[in-house]
PDB file of N, CA and C in Angstrom:
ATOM      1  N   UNK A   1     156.957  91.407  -9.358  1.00  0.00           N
ATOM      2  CA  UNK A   1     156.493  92.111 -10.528  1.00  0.00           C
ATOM      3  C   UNK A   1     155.421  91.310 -11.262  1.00  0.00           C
ATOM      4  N   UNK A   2     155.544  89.811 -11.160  1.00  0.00           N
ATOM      5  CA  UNK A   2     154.256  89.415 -11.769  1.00  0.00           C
ATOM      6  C   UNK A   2     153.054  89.706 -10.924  1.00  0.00           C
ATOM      7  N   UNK A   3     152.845  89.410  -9.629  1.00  0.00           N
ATOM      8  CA  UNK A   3     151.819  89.474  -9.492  1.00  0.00           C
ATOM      9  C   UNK A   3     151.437  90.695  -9.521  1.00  0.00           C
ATOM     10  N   UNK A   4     151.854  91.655 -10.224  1.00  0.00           N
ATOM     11  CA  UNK A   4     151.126  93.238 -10.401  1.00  0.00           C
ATOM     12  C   UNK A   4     150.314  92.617 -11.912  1.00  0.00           C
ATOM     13  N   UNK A   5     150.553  91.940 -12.813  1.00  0.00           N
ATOM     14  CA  UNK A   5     150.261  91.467 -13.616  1.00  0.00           C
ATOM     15  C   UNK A   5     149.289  91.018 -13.942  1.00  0.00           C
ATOM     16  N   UNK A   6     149.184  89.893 -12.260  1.00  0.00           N
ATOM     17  CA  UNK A   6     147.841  88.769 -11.949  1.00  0.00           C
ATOM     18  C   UNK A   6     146.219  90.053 -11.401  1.00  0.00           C
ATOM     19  N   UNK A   7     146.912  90.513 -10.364  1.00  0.00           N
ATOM     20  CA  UNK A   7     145.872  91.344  -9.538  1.00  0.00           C
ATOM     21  C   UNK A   7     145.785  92.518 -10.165  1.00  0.00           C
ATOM     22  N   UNK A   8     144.597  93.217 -10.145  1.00  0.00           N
ATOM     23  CA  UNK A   8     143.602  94.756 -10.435  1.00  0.00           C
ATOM     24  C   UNK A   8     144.095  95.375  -8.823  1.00  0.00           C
ATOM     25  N   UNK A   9     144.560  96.607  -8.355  1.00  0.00           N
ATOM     26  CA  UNK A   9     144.486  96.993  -7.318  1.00  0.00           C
ATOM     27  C   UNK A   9     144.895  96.560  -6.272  1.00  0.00           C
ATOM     28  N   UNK A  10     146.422  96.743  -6.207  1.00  0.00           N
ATOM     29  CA  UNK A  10     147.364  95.660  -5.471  1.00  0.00           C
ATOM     30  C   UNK A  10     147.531  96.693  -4.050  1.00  0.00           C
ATOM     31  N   UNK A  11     145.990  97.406  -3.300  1.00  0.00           N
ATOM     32  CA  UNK A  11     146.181  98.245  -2.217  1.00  0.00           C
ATOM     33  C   UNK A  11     146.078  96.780  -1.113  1.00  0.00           C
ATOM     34  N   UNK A  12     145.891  95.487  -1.135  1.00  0.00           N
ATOM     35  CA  UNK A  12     146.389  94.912   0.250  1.00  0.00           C
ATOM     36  C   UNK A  12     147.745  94.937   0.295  1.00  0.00           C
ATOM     37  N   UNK A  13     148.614  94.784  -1.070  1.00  0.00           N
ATOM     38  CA  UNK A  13     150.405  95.108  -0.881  1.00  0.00           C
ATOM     39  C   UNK A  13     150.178  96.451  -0.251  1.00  0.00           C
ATOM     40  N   UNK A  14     149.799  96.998  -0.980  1.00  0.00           N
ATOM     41  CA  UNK A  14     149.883  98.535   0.015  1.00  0.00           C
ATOM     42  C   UNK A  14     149.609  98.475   1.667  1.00  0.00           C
ATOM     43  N   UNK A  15     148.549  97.920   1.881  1.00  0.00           N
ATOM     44  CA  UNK A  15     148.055  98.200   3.167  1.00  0.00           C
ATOM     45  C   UNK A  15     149.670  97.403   3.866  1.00  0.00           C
ATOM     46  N   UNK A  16     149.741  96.291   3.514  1.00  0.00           N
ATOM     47  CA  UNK A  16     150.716  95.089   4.318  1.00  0.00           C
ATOM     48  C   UNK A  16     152.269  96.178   4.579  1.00  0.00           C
ATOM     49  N   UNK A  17     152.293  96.880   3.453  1.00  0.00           N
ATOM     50  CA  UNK A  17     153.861  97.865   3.824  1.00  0.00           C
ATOM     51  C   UNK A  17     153.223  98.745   4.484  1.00  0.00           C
ATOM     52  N   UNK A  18     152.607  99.621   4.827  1.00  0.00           N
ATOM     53  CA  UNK A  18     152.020 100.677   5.487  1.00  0.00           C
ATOM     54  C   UNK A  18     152.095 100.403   6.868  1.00  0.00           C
ATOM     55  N   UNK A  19     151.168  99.073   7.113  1.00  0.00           N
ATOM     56  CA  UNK A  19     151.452  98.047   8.445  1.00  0.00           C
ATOM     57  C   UNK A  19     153.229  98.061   8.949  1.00  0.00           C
ATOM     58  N   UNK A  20     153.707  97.448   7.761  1.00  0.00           N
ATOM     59  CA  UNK A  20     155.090  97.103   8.354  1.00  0.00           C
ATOM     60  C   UNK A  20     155.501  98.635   8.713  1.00  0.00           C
ATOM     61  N   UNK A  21     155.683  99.555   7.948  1.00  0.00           N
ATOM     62  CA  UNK A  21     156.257 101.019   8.335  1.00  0.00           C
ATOM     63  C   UNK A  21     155.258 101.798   9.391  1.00  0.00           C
ATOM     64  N   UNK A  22     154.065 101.260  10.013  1.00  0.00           N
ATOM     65  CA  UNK A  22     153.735 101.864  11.458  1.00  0.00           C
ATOM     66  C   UNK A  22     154.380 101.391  12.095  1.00  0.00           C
ATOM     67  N   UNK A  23     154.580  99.765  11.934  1.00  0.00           N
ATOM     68  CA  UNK A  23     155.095  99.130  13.244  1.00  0.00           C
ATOM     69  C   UNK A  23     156.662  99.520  13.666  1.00  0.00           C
ATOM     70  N   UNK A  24     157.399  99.784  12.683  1.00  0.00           N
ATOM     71  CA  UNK A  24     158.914 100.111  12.517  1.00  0.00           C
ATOM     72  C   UNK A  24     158.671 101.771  13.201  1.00  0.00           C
ATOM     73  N   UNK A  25     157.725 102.581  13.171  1.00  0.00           N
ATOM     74  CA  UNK A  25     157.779 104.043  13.705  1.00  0.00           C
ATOM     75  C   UNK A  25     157.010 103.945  14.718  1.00  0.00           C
ATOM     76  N   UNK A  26     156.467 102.847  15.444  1.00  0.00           N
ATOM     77  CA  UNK A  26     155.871 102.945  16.539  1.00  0.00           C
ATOM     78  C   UNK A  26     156.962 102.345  17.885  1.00  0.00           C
ATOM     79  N   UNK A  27     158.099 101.433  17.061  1.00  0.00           N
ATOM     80  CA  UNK A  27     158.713 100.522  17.739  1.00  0.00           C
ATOM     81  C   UNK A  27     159.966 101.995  17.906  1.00  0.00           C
ATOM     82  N   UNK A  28     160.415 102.412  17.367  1.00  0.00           N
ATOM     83  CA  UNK A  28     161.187 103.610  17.047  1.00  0.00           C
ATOM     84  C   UNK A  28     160.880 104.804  18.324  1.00  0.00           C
ATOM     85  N   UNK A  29     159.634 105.234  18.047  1.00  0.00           N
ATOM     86  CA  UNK A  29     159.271 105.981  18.719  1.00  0.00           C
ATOM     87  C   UNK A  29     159.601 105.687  20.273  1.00  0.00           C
ATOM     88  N   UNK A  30     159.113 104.341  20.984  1.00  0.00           N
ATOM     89  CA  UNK A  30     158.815 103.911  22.360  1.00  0.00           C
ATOM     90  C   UNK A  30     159.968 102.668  22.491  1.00  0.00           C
ATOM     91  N   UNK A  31     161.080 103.230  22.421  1.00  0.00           N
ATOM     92  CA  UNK A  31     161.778 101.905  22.314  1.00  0.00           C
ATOM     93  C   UNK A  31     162.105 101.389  23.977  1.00  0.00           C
ATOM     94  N   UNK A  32     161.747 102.076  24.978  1.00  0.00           N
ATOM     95  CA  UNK A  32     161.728 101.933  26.037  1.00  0.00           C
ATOM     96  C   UNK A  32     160.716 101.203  26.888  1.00  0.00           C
ATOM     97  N   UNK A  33     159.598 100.529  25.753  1.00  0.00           N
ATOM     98  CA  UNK A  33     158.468 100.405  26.329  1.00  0.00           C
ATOM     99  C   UNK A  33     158.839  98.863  27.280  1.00  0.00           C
ATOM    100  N   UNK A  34     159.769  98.227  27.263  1.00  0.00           N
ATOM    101  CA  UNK A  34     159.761  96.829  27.655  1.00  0.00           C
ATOM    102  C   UNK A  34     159.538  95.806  26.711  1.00  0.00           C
ATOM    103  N   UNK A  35     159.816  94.324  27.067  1.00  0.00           N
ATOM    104  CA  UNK A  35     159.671  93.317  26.241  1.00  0.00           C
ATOM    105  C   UNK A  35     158.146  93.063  26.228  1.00  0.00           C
ATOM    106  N   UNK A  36     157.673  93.312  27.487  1.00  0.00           N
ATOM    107  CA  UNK A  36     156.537  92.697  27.035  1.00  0.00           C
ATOM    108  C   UNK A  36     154.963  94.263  26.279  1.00  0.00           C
ATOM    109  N   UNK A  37     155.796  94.787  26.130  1.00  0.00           N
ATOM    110  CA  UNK A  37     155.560  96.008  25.170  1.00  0.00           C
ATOM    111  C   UNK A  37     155.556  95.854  24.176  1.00  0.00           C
ATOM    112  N   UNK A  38     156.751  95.488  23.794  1.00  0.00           N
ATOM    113  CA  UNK A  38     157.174  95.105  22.446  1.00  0.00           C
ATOM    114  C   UNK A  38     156.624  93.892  21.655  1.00  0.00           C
ATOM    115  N   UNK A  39     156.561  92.605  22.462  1.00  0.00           N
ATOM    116  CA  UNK A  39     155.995  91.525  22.231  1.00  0.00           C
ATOM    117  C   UNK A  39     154.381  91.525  21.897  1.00  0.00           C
ATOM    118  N   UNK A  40     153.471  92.436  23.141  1.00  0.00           N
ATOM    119  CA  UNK A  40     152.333  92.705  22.221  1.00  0.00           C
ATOM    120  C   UNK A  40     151.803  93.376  20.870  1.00  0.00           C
ATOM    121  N   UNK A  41     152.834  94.401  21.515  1.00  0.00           N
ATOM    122  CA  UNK A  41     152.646  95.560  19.665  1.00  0.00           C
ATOM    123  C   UNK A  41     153.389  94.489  18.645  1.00  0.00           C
ATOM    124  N   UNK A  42     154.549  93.693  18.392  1.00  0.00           N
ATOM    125  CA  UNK A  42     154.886  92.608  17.332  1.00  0.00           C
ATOM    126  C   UNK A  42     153.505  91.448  17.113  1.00  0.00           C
ATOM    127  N   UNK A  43     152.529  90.944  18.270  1.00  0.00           N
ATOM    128  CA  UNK A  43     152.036  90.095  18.231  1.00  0.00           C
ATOM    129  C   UNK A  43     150.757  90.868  17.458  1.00  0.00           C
ATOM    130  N   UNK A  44     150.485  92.136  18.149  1.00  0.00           N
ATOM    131  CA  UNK A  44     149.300  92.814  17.083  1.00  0.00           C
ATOM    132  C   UNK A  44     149.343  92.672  15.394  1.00  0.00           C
ATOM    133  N   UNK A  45     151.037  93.189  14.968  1.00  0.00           N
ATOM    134  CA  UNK A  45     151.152  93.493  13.724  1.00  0.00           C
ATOM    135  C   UNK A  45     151.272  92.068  13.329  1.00  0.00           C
ATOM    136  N   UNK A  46     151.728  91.570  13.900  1.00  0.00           N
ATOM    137  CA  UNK A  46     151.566  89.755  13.122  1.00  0.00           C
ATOM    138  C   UNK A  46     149.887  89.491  12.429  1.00  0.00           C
ATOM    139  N   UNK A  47     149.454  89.551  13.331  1.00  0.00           N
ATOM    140  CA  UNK A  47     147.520  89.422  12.906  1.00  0.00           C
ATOM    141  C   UNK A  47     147.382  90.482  11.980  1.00  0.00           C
ATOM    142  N   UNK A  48     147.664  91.317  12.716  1.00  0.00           N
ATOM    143  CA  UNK A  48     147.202  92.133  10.941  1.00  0.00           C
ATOM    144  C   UNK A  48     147.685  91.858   9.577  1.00  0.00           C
ATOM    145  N   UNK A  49     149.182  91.725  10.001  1.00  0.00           N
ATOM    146  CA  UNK A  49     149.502  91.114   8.643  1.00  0.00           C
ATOM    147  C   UNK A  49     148.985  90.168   8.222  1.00  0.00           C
ATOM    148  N   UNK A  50     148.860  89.463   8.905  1.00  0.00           N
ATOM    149  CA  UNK A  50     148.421  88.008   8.554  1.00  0.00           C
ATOM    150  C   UNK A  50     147.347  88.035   7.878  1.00  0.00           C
ATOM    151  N   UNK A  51     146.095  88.807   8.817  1.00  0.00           N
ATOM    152  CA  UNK A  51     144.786  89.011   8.169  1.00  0.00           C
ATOM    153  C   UNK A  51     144.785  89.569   6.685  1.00  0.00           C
ATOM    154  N   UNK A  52     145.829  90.488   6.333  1.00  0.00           N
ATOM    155  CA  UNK A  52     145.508  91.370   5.254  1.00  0.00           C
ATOM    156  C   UNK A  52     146.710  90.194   3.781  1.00  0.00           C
ATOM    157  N   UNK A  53     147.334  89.379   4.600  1.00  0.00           N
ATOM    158  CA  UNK A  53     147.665  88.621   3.343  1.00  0.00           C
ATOM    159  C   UNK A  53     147.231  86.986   2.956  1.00  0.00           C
ATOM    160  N   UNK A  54     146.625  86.870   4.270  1.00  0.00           N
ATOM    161  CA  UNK A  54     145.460  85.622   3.694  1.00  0.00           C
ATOM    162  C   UNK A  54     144.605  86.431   2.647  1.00  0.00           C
ATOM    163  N   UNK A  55     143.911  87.298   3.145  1.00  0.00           N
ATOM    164  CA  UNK A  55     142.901  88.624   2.099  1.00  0.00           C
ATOM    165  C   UNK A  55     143.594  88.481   0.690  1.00  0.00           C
ATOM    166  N   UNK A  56     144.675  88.667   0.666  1.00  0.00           N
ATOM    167  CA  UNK A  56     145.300  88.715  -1.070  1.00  0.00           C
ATOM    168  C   UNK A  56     145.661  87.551  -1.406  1.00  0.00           C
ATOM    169  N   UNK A  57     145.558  86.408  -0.501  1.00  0.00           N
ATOM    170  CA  UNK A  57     145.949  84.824  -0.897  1.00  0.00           C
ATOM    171  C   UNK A  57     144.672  84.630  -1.679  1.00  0.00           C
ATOM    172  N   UNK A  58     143.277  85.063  -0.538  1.00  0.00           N
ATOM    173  CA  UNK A  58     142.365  84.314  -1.408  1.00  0.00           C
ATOM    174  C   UNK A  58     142.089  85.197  -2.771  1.00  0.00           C
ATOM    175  N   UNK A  59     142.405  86.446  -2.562  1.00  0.00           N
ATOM    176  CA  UNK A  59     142.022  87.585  -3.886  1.00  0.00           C
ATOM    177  C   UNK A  59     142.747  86.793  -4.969  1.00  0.00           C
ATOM    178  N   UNK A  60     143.884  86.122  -4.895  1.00  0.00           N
ATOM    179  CA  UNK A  60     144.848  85.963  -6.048  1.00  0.00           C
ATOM    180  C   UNK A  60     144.470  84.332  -6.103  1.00  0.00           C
ATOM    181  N   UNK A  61     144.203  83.779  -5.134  1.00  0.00           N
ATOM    182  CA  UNK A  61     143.334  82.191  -5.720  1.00  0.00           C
ATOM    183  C   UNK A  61     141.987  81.660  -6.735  1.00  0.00           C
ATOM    184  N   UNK A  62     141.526  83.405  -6.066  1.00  0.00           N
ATOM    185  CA  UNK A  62     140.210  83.453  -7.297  1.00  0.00           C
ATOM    186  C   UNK A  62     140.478  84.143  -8.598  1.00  0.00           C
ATOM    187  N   UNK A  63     141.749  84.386  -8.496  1.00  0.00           N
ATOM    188  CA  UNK A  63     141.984  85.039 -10.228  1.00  0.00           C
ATOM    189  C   UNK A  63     142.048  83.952 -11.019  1.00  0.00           C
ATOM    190  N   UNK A  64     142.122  82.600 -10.511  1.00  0.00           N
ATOM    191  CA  UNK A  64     142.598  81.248 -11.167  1.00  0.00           C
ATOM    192  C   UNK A  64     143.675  81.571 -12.226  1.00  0.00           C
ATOM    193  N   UNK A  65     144.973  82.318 -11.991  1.00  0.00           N
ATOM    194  CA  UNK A  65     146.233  82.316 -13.383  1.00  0.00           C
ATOM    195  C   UNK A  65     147.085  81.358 -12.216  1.00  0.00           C
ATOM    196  N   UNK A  66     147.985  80.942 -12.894  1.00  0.00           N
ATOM    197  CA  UNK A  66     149.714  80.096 -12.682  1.00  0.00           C
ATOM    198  C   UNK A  66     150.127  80.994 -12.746  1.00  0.00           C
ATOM    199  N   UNK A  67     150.959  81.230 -11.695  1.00  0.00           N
ATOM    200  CA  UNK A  67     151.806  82.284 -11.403  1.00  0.00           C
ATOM    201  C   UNK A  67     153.596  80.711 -11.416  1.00  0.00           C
ATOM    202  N   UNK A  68     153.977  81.222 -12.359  1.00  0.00           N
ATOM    203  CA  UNK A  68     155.529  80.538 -12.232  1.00  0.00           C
ATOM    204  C   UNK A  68     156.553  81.237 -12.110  1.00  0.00           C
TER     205      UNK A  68
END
């Protein structure tokens, strides 16, 4: 709840759950696909996540507040 506080337009939280709830209805959908099915589509959504919350690390490093 604070950092709704810190940040203007908290759509990378958005994007980052959106991510997590494709990956949960894609994994759902094809649950037959194999491990190494599974392991790439987990290894995709890792990078994305990743990408889209370094993105709000640095968004929220340049707000310069203390977040405690």
């Amino acid at each position: 709840m604070r950092l709704r506080k810190v940040i203007a337009g908290e759509w990378l939280l958005a994007l980052s759950g959106a991510l997590s709830v494709a990956f949960g209805l894609l994994v759902f959908a094809f649950p037959g696909a194999g491990a190494v099915g599974i392991a790439f589509v987990l290894g995709a959504y890792a990078a994305a996540a990743g990408v889209v919350l370094v993105m709000l690390a640095i968004r929220l490093r340049s707000s310069r507040v203390l977040v405690v």
